[in-house]
Protein backbone atom coordinates (compact mmCIF):
# COMPACT_ATOMS: atom_id res chain seq x y z
CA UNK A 1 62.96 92.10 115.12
CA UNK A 2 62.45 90.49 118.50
CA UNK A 3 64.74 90.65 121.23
CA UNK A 4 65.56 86.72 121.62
CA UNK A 5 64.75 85.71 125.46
CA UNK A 6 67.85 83.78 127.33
CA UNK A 7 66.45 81.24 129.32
CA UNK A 8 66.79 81.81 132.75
CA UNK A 9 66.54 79.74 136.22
CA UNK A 10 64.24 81.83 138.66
CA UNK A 11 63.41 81.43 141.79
CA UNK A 12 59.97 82.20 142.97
CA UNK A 13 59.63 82.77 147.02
CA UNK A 14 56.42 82.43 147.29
CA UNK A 15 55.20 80.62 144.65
CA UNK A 16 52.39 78.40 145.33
CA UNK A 17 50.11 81.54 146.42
CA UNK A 18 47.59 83.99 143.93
CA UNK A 19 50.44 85.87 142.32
CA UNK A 20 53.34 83.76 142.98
CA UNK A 21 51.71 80.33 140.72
CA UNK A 22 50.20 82.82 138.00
CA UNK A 23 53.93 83.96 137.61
CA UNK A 24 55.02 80.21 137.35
CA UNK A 25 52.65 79.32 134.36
CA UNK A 26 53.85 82.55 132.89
CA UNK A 27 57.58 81.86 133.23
CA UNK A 28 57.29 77.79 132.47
CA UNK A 29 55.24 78.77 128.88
CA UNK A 30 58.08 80.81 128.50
CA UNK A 31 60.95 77.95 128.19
CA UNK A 32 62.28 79.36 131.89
CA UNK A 33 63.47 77.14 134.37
CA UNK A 34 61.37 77.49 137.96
CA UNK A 35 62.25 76.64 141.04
CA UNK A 36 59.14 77.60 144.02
CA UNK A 37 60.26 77.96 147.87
CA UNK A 38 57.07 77.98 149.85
CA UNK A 39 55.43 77.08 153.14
CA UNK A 40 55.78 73.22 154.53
CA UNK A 41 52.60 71.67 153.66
CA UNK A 42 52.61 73.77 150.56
CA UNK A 43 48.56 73.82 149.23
CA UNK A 44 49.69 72.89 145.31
CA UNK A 45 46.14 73.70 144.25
CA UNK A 46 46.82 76.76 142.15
CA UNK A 47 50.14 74.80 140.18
CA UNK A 48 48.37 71.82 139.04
CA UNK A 49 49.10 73.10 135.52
CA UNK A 50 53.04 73.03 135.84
CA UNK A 51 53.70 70.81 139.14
CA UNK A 52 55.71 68.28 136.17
CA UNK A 53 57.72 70.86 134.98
CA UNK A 54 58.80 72.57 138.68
CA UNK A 55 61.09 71.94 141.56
CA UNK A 56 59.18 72.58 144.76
CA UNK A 57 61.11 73.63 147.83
CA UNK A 58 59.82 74.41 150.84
CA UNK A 59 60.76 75.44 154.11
CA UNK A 60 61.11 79.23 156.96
CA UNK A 61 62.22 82.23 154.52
CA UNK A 62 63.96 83.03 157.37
CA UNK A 63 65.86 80.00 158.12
CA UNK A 64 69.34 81.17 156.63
CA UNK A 65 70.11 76.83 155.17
CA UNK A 66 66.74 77.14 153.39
CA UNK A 67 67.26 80.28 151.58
CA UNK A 68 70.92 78.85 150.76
CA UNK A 69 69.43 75.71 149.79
CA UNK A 70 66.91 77.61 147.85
CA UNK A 71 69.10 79.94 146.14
CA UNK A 72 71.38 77.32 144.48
CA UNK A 73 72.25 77.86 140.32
CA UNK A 74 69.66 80.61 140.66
CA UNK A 75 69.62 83.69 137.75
CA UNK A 76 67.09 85.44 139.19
CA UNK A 77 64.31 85.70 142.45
CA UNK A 78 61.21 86.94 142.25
CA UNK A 79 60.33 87.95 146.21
CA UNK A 80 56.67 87.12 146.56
CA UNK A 81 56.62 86.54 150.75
CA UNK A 82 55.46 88.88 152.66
CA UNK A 83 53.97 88.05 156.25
CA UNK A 84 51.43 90.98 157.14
CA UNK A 85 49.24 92.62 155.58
CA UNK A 86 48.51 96.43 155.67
CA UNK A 87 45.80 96.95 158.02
CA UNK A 88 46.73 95.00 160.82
CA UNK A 89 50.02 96.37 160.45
CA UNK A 90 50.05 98.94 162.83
CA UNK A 91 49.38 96.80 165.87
CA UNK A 92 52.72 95.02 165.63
CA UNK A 93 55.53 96.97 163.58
CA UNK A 94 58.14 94.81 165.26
CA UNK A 95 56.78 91.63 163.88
CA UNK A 96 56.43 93.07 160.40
CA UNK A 97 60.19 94.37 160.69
CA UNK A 98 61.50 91.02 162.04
CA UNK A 99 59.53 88.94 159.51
CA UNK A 100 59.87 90.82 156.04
CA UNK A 101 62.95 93.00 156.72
CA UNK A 102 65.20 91.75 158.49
CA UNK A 103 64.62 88.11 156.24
CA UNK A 104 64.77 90.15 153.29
CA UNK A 105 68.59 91.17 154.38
CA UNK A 106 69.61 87.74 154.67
CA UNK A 107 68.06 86.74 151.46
CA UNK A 108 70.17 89.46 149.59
CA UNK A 109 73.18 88.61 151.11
CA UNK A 110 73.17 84.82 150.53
CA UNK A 111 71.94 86.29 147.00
CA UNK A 112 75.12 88.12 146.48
CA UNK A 113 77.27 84.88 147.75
CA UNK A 114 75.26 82.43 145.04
CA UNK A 115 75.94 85.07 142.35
CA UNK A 116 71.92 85.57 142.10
CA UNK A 117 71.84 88.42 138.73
CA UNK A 118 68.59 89.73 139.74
CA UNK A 119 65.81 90.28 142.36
CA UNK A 120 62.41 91.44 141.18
CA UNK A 121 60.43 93.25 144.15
CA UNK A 122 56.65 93.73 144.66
CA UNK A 123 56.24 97.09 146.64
CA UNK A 124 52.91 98.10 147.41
CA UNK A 125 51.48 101.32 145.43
CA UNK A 126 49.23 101.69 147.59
CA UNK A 127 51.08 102.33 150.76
CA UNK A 128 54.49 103.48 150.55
CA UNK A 129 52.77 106.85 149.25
CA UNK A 130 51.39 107.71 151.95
CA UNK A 131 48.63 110.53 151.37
CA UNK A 132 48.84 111.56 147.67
CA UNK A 133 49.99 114.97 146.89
CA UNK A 134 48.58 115.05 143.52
CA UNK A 135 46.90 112.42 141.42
CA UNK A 136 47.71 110.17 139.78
CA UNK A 137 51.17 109.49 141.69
CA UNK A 138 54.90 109.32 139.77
CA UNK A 139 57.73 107.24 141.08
CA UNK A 140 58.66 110.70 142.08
CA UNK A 141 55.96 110.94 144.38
CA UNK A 142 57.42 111.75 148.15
CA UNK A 143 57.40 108.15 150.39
CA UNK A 144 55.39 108.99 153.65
CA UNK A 145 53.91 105.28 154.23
CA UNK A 146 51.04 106.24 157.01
CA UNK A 147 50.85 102.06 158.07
CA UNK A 148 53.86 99.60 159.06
CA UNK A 149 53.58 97.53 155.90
CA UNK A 150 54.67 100.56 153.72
CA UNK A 151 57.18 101.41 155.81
CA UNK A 152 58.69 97.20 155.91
CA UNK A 153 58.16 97.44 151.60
CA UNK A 154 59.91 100.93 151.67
CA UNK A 155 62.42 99.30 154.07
CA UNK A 156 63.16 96.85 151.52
CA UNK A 157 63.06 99.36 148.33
CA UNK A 158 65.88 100.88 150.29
CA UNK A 159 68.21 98.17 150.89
CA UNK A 160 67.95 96.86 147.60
CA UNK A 161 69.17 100.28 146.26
CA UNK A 162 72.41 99.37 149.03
CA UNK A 163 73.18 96.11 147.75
CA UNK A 164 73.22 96.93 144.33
CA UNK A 165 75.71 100.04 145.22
CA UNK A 166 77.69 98.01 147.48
CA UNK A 167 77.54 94.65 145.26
CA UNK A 168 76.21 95.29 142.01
CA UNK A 169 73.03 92.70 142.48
CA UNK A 170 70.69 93.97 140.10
CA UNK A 171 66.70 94.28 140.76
CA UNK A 172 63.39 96.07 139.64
CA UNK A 173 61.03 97.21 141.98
CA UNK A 174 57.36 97.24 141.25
CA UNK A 175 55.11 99.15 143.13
CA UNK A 176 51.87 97.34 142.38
CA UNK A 177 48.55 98.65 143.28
CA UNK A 178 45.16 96.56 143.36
CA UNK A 179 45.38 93.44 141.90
CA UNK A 180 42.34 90.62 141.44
CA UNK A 181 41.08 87.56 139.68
CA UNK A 182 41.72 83.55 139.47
CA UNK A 183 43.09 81.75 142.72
CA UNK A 184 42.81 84.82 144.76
CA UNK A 185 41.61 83.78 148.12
CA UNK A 186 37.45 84.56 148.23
CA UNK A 187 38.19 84.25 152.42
CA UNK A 188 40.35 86.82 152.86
CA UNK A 189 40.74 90.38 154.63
CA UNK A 190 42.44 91.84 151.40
CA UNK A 191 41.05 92.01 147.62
CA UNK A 192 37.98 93.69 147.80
CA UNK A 193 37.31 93.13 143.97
CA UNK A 194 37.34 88.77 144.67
CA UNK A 195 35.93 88.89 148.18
CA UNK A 196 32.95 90.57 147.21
CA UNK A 197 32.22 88.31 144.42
CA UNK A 198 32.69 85.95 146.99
CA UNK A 199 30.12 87.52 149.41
CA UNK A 200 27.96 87.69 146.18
CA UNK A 201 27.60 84.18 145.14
CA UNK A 202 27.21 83.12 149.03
CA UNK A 203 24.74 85.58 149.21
CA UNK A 204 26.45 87.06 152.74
CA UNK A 205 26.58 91.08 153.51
CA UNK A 206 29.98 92.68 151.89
CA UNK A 207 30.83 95.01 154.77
CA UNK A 208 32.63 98.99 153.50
CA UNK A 209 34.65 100.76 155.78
CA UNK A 210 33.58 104.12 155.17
CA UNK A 211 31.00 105.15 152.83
CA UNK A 212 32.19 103.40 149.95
CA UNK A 213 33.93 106.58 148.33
CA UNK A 214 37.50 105.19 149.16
CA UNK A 215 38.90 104.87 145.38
CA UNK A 216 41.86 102.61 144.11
CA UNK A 217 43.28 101.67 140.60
CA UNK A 218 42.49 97.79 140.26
CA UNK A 219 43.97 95.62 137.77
CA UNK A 220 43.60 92.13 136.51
CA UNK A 221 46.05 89.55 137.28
CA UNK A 222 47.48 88.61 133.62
CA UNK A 223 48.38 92.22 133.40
CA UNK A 224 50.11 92.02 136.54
CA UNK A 225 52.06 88.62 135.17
CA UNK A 226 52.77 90.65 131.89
CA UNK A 227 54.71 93.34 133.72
CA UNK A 228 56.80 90.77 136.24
CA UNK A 229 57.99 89.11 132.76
CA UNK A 230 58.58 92.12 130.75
CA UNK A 231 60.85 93.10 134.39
CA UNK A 232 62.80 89.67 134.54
CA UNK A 233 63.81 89.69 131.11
CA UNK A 234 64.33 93.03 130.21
CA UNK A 235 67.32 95.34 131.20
CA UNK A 236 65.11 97.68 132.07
CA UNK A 237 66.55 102.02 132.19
CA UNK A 238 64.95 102.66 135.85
CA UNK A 239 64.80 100.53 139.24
CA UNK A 240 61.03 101.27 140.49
CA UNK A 241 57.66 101.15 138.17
CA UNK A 242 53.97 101.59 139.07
CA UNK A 243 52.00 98.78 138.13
CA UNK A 244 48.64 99.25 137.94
CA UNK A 245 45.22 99.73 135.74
CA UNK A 246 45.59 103.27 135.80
CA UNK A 247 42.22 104.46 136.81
CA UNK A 248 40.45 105.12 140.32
CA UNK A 249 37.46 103.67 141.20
CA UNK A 250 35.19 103.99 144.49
CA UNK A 251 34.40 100.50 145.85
CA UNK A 252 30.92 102.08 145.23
CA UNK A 253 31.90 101.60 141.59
CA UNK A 254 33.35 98.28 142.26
CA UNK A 255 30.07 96.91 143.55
CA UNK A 256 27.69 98.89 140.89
CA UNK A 257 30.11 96.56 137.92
CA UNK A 258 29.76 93.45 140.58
CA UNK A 259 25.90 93.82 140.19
CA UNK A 260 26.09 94.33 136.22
CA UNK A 261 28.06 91.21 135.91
CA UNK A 262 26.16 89.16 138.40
CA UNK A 263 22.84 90.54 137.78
CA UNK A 264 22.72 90.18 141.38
CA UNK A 265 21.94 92.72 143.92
CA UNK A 266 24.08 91.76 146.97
CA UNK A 267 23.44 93.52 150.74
CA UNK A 268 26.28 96.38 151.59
CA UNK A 269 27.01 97.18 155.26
CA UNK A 270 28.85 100.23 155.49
CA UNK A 271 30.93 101.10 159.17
CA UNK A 272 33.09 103.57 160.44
CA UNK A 273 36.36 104.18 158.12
CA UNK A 274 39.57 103.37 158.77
CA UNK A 275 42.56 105.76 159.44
CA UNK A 276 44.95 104.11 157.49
CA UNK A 277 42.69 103.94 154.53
CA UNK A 278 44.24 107.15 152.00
CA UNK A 279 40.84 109.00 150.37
CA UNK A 280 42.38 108.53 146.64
CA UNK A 281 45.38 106.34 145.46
CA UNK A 282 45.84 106.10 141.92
CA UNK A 283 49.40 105.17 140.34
CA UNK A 284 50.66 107.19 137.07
CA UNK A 285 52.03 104.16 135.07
CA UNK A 286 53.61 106.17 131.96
CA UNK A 287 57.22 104.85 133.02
CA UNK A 288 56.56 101.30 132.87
CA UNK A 289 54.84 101.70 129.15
CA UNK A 290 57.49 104.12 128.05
CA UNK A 291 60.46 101.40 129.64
CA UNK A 292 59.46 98.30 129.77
CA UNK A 293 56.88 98.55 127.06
CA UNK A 294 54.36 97.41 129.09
CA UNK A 295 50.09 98.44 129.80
CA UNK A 296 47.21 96.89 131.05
CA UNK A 297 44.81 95.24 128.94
CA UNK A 298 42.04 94.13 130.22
CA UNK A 299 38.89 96.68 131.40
CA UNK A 300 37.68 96.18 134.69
CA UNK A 301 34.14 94.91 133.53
CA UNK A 302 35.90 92.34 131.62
CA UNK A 303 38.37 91.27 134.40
CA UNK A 304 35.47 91.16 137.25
CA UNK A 305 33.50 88.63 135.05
CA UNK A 306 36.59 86.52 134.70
CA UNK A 307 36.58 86.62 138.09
CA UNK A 308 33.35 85.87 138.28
CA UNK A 309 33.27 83.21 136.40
CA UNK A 310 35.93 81.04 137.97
CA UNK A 311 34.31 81.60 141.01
CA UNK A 312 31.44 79.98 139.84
CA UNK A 313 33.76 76.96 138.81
CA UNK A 314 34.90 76.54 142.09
CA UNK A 315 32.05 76.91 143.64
CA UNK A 316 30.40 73.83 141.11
CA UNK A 317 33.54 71.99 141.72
CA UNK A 318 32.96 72.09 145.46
CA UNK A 319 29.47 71.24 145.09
CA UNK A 320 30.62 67.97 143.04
CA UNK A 321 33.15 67.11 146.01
């Protein structure tokens, strides 16, 4: 028999971005309530499909009255916001640290204060690592982040485990790796799997750093929204789970499925490789299917021409003005 779902009242910080309004649709077709705290001038593009049945909030995550505002008759936050990314990291730490950290220690104490049950984390799999030590990498795994923005989500995954000694506030951590598809930005620095399909249908040069043999476990973004709701309303055993699709692959292999999908043959540049960029990074996932019952579904192939697909709807819709 299934476990009957309470209806809850979340809060999603971030909600109006690629992961954030996914989660929204997710938790909405699920008889949740949603409230989303975003940016001012919030871009509402990606909730079109449940702007009637949200509150929208926006505001400075690290404007303390915001967060309080924000927080009010709230079960449980999902923490989406997050101000850097990992590569440029490095050249300020002390931005990262006074953006993400040290606004992520107000949040969870005004969380404690509203009697908030439950924060739900994304960490990044991908950099709070460090180096891998073996292949595929446990939860177990040491934590020797080699860039600023693993060391801010590590920060986090730390203080989390405090407040929930010191004040019982409850939360699940998961360290996601690599994930792609619908509303992810086609502009961006990050999400190699989109922005080339981007680069493909504009017919511009994808630029590599390195020689392409860098290798990451990318997964589709409904199996990433599967995993956030199996975490919010489950009690799950364990505080931290890798989320990903649970198999490496070279952005050499990314662009050889990008060109069987396409049937287009886009121009690579490849440059010099990056330092912060890890060889391998592939997460083992066997604790989230074991505890939250949860696995990815869908193969790359078939998540790239989703992808792919979309973009070509945006791209027609743009044409149309």
């Amino acid at each position: 028999m299934e476990k009957e779902i309470v209806a809850l009242h979340c809060l999603v910080l971030g909600g109006a971005g690629f992961i954030g309004s996914h989660i929204v649709d997710a938790l909405i077709a699920r008889d949740h309530r949603v409230r989303i705290f975003d940016l001012p001038r919030i871009n509402t593009l990606n909730l079109k499909q449940s702007m009637d049945s949200v509150e929208i909030l926006s505001g400075d995550f690290n404007n303390v009255n915001d967060i309080l505002s924000a927080l009010e008759d709230i079960d449980v936050v999902v923490h989406l916001v997050c101000t850097t990314l990992p590569g440029p990291s490095n050249e300020n730490p002390a931005y990262d640290v006074e953006s993400n950290v040290i606004g992520t220690l107000n949040l969870l104490k005004q969380a404690v204060a509203k009697g908030v049950k439950k924060i739900i984390f994304p960490s990044s799999g991908g950099t709070v690592y460090g180096i891998p030590q073996s292949v595929p990498i446990p939860e177990t795994h040491a934590t020797n982040p080699i860039c600023s923005y693993g060391v801010t989500k590590l920060a986090i995954e730390k203080y989390l485990a405090l407040f929930h000694h010191l004040y019982g506030l409850d939360y699940t951590i998961l360290r996601l790796a690599n994930p792609y598809g619908e509303r992810q930005r086609i502009n961006s620095v990050q999400g190699a799997v989109t922005v080339f399909l981007g680069k493909t249908l504009s017919r511009h040069p994808i630029t590599i750093w390195g020689d392409g043999s860098v290798a990451r476990d990318y997964f589709y973004i409904s199996d990433l929204v599967s995993a956030f709701m199996a975490a919010i309303e489950s009690d799950s055993p364990s505080k931290i789970y890798n989320i990903s699709g649970g198999l490496p692959y070279s952005l050499n292999d990314i662009l050889s499925v990008i060109r069987k999908v396409t049937g287009m043959q886009p121009e690579v540049r490849y440059t010099q490789g990056r330092r912060l960029d890890v060889p391998v990074n592939c997460l083992d996932i066997h604790l989230a299917k074991k505890e939250l019952g949860w696995q990815p579904k869908i193969s790359l192939e078939e998540g790239i021409a989703r992808t792919w697909e979309w973009i070509n709807l945006l791209e027609d819709k743009r044409d149309r003005g």
